[in-house]
Protein backbone atom coordinates (compact mmCIF):
# COMPACT_ATOMS: atom_id res chain seq x y z
CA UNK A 1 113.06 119.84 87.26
CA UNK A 2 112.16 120.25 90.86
CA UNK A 3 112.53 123.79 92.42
CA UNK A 4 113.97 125.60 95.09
CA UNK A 5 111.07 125.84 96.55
CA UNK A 6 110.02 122.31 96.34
CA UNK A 7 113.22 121.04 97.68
CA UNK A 8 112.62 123.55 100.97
CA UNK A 9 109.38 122.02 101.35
CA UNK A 10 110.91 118.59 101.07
CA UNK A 11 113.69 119.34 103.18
CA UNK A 12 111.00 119.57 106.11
CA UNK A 13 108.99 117.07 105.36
CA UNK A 14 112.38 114.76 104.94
CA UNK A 15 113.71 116.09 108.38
CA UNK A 16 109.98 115.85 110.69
CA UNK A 17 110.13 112.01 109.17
CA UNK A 18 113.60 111.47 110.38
CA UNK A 19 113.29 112.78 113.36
CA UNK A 20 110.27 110.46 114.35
CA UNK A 21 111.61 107.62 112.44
CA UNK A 22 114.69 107.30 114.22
CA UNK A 23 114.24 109.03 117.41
CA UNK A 24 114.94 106.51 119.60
CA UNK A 25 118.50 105.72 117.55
CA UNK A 26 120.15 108.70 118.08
CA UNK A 27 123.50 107.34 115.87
CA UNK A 28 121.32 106.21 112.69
CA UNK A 29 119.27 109.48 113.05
CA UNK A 30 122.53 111.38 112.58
CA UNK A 31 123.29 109.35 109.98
CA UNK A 32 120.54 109.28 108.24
CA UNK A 33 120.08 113.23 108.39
CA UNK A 34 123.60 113.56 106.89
CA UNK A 35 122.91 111.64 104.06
CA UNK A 36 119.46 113.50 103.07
CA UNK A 37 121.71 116.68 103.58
CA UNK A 38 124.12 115.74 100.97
CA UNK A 39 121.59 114.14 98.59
CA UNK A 40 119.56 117.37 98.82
CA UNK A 41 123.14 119.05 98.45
CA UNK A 42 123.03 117.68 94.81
CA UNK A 43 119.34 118.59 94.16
CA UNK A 44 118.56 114.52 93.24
CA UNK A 45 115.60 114.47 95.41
CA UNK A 46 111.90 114.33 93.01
CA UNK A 47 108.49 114.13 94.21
CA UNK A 48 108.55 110.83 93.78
CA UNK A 49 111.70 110.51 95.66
CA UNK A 50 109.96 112.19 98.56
CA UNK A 51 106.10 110.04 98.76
CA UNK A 52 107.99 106.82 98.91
CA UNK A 53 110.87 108.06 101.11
CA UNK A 54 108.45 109.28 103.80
CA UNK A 55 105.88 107.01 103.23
CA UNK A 56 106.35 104.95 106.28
CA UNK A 57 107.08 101.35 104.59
CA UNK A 58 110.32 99.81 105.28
CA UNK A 59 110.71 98.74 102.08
CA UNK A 60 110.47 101.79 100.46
CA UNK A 61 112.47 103.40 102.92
CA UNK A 62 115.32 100.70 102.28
CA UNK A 63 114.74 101.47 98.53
CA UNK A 64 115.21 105.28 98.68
CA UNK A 65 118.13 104.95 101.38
CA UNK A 66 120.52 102.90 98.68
CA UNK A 67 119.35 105.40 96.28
CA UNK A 68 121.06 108.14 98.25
CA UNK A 69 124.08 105.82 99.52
CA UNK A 70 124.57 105.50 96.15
CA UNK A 71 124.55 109.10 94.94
CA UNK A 72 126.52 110.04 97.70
CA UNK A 73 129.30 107.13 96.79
CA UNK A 74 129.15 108.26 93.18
CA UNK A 75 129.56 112.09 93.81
CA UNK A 76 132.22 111.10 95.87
CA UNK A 77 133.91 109.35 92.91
CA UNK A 78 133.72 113.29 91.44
CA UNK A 79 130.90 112.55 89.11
CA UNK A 80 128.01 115.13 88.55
CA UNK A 81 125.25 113.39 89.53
CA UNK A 82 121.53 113.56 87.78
CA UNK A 83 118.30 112.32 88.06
CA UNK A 84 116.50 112.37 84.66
CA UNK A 85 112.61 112.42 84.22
CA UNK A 86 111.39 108.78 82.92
CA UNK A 87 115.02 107.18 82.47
CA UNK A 88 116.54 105.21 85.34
CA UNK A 89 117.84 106.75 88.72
CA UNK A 90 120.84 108.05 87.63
CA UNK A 91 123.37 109.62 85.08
CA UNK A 92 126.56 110.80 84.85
CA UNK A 93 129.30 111.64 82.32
CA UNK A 94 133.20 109.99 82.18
CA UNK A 95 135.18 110.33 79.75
CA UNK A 96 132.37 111.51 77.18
CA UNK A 97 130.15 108.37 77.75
CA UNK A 98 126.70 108.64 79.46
CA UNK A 99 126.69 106.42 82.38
CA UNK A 100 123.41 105.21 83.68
CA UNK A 101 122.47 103.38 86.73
CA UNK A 102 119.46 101.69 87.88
CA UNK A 103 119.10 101.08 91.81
CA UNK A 104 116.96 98.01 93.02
CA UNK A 105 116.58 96.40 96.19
CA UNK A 106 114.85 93.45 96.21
CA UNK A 107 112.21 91.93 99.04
CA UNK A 108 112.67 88.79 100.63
CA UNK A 109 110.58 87.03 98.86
CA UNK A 110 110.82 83.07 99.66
CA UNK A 111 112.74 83.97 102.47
CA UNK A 112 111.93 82.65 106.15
CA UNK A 113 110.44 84.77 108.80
CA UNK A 114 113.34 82.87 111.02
CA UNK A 115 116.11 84.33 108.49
CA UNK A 116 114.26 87.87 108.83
CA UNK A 117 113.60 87.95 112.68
CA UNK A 118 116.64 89.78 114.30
CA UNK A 119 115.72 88.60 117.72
CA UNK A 120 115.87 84.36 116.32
CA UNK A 121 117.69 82.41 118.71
CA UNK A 122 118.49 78.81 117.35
CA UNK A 123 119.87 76.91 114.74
CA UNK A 124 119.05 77.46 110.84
CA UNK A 125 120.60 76.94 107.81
CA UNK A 126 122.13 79.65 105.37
CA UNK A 127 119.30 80.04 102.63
CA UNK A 128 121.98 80.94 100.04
CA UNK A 129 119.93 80.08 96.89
CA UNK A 130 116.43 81.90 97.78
CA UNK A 131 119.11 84.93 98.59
CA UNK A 132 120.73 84.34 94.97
CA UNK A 133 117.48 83.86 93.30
CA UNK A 134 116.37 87.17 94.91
CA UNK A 135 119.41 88.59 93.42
CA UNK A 136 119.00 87.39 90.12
CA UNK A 137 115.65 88.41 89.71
CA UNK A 138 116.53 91.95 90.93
CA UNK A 139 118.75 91.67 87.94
CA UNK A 140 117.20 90.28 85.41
CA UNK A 141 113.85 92.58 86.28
CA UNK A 142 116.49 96.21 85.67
CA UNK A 143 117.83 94.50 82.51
CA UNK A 144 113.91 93.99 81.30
CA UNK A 145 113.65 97.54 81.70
CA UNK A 146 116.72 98.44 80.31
CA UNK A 147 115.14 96.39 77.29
CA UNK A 148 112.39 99.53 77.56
CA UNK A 149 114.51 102.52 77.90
CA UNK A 150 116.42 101.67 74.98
CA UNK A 151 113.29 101.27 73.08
CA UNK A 152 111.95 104.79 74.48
CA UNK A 153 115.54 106.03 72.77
CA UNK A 154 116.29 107.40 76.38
CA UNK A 155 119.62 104.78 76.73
CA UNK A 156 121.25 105.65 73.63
CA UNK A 157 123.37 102.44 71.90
CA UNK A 158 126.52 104.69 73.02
CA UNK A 159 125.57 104.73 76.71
CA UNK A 160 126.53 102.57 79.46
CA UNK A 161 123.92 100.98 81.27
CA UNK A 162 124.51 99.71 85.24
CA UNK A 163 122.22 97.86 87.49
CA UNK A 164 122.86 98.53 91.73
CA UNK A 165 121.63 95.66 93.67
CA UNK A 166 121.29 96.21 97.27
CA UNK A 167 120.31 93.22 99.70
CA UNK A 168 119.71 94.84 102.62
CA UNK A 169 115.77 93.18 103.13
CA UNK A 170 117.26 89.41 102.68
CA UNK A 171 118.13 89.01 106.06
CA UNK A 172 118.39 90.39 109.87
CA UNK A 173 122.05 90.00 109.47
CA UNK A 174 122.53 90.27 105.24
CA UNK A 175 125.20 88.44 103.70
CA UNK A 176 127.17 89.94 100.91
CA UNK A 177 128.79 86.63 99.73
CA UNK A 178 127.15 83.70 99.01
CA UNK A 179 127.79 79.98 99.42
CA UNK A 180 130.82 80.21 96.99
CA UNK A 181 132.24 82.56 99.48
CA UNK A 182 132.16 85.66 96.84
CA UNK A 183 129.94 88.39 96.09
CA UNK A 184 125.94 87.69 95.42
CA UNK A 185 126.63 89.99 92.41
CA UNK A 186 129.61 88.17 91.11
CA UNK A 187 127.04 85.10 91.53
CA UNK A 188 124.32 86.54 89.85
CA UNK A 189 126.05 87.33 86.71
CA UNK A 190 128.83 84.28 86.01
CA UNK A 191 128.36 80.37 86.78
CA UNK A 192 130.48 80.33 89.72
CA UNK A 193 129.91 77.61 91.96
CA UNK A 194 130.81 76.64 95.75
CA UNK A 195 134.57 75.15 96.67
CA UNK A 196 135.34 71.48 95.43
CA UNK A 197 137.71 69.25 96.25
CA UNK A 198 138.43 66.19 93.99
CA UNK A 199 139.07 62.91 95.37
CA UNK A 200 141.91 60.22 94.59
CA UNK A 201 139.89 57.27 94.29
CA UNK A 202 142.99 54.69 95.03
CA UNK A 203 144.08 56.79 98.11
CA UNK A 204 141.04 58.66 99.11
CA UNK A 205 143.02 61.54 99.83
CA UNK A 206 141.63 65.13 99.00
CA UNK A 207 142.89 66.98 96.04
CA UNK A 208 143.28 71.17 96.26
CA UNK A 209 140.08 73.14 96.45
CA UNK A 210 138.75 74.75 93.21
CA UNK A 211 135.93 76.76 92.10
CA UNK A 212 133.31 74.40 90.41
CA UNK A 213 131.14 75.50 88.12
CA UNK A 214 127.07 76.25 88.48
CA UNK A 215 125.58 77.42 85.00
CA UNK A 216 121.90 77.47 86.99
CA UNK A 217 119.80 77.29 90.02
CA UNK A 218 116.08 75.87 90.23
CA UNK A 219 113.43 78.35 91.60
CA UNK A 220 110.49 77.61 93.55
CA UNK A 221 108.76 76.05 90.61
CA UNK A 222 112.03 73.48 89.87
CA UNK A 223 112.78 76.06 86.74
CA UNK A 224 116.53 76.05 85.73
CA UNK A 225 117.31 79.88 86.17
CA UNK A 226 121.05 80.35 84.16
CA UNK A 227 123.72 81.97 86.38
CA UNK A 228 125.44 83.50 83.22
CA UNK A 229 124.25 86.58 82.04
CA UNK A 230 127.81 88.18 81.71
CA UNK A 231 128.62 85.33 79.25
CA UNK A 232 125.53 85.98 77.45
CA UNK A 233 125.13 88.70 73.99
CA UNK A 234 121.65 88.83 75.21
CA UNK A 235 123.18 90.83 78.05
CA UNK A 236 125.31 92.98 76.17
CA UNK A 237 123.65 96.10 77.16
CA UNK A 238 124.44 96.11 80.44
CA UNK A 239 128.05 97.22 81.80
CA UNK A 240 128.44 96.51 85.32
CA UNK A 241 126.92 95.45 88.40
CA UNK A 242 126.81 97.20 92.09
CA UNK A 243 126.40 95.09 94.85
CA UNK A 244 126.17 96.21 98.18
CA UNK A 245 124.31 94.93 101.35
CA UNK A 246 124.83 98.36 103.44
CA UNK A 247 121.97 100.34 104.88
CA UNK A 248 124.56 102.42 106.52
CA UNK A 249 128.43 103.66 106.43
CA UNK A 250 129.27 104.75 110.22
CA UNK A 251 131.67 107.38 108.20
CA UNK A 252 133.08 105.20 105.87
CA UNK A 253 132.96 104.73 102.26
CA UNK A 254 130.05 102.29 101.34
CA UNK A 255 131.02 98.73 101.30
CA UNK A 256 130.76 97.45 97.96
CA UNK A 257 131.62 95.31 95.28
CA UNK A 258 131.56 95.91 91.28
CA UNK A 259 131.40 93.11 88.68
CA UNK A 260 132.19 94.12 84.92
CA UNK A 261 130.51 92.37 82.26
CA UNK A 262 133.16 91.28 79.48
CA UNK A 263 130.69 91.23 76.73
CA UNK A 264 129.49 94.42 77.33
CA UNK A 265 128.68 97.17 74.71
CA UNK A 266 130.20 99.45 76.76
CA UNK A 267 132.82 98.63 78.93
CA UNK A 268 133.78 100.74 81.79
CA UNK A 269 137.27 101.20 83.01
CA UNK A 270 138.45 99.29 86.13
CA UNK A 271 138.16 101.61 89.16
CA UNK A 272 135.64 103.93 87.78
CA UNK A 273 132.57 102.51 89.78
CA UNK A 274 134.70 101.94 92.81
CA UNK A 275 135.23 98.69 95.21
CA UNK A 276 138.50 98.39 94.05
CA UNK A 277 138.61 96.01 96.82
CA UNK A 278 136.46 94.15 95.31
CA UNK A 279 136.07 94.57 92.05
CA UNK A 280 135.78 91.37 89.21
CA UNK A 281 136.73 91.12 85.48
CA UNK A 282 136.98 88.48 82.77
CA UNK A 283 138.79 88.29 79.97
CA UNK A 284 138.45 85.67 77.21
CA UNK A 285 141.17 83.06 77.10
CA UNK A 286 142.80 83.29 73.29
CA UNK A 287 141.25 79.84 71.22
CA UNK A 288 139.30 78.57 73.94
CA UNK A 289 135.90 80.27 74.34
CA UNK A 290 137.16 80.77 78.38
CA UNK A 291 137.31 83.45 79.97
CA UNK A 292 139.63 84.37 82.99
CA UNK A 293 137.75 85.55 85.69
CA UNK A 294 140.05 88.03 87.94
CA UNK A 295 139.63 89.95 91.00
CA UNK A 296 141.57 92.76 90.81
CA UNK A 297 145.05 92.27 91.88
CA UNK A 298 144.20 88.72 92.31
CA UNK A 299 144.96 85.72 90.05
CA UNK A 300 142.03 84.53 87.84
CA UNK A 301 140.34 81.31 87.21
CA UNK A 302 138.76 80.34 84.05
CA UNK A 303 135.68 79.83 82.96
């Protein structure tokens, strides 16, 4: 438990950074300094927190910033945020389960310096698998350590277990969506693939577009890497998935979207994670081993 004290101290230290950080972005600074504010508000902030926060790397300072977007979007929900010694980022209570969420955002690793460089002018293509694999790997790396928290007894069987993907670092310009034309997260989790059309082969005429399928994506070394962990027991342990690609708000609420996992342990109620904009279910098609995969308010497609 981190003190008064310490958080005074850390207040200072969090401010003095800020201010140099961002001093010629007067906008970001503001925003930036509201955002400590209210994640100090809620007395989240560790010592840990703090050395990587300030400790000048971008990535770190991307890591710790969706940490306290994502606080600040979940207090805002009207949960009671905390930040538990040795168990992931975050818990919080509804409806008498424990909630737990564990934030990640993910370098750009096999990613161009092209893709990266703000200031690119030309042509390039949209690197949507190296983005998804990034994605994926995010994923699959919080579930591994979910894997160790529930050995550790610190995620109870009970408890509900979320992962937050932010990917801010995989790109100048990131891209929620990828080359299916919805959410990275909703791609990272079910075999979702990009638009097809069929084709009449007597009239060569285009049929209506449909999702295809993609149960798997090669990675750098040509290995199959499965695009179906919510359709997977293996996965059962986790509840949801956060997306996001926001390093900032401008004053609204964070732009994100939530995918549920159907086989989950512990399911979490539509709604309660927000993105109701954007939020994805599935539910399994009676005598068929489908599932219907729905955005809310939206019709579904199976699966």
């Amino acid at each position: 438990m981190t003190s008064a004290k310490q958080h005074e101290k850390m207040d200072a230290k969090a401010r003095a950074f800020i201010d140099k950080k961002f001093a010629h972005a007067p906008l970001l600074k503001a925003e930036m300094t509201e955002l400590w504010q209210e994640f100090l508000s809620l007395k989240l902030p560790s010592t840990d927190f703090m050395a990587e926060f300030i400790n000048g790397k971008q990535a770190s300072l991307t890591q710790r910033t969706w940490e306290m977007m994502l606080a600040r979007h979940l207090s805002r929900l009207r949960y009671v945020i905390a930040c538990p010694d040795g168990g992931p980022d975050f818990s919080f209570e509804l409806n008498g389960t424990k909630v737990w969420v564990e934030a990640v955002a993910p370098l750009p690793k096999g990613l161009s310096a092209d893709w990266l460089d703000p200031n690119f002018q030309g042509v390039q293509h949209f690197p949507h698998e190296a983005i998804l694999l990034r994605w994926m790997t995010a994923f699959n790396a919080k579930w591994k350590k979910l894997l160790g928290y529930q050995q550790k007894g610190i995620v109870r069987p009970n408890d509900a277990y979320v992962i937050a993907i932010n990917g801010r670092m995989l790109g100048a310009f990131p891209e929620t969506s990828g080359i299916t034309r919805m959410p990275f997260g909703l791609e990272t989790t079910f075999p979702v693939g990009p638009l097809a059309h069929r084709m009449n082969p007597e009239t060569a005429l285009l049929g209506p577009a449909f999702i295809s399928e993609r149960y798997a994506i090669p990675n750098a070394n040509e290995a199959e890497v499965p695009t179906t962990p919510f359709l997977d027991l293996a996965y059962e342990g986790v509840s949801a998935l956060i997306g996001s690609s926001s390093d900032r708000t401008n004053g609204k609420p964070l732009d994100l979207h939530v995918v549920h996992n159907p086989l989950a342990r512990v399911r979490l109620p539509l709604g309660s994670l927000g993105g109701q904009e954007n939020e994805w279910f599935a539910s399994p098609v009676a005598d068929t081993g489908e599932f219907d995969l729905q955005q809310a308010g939206h019709a579904g497609e199976q699966l």
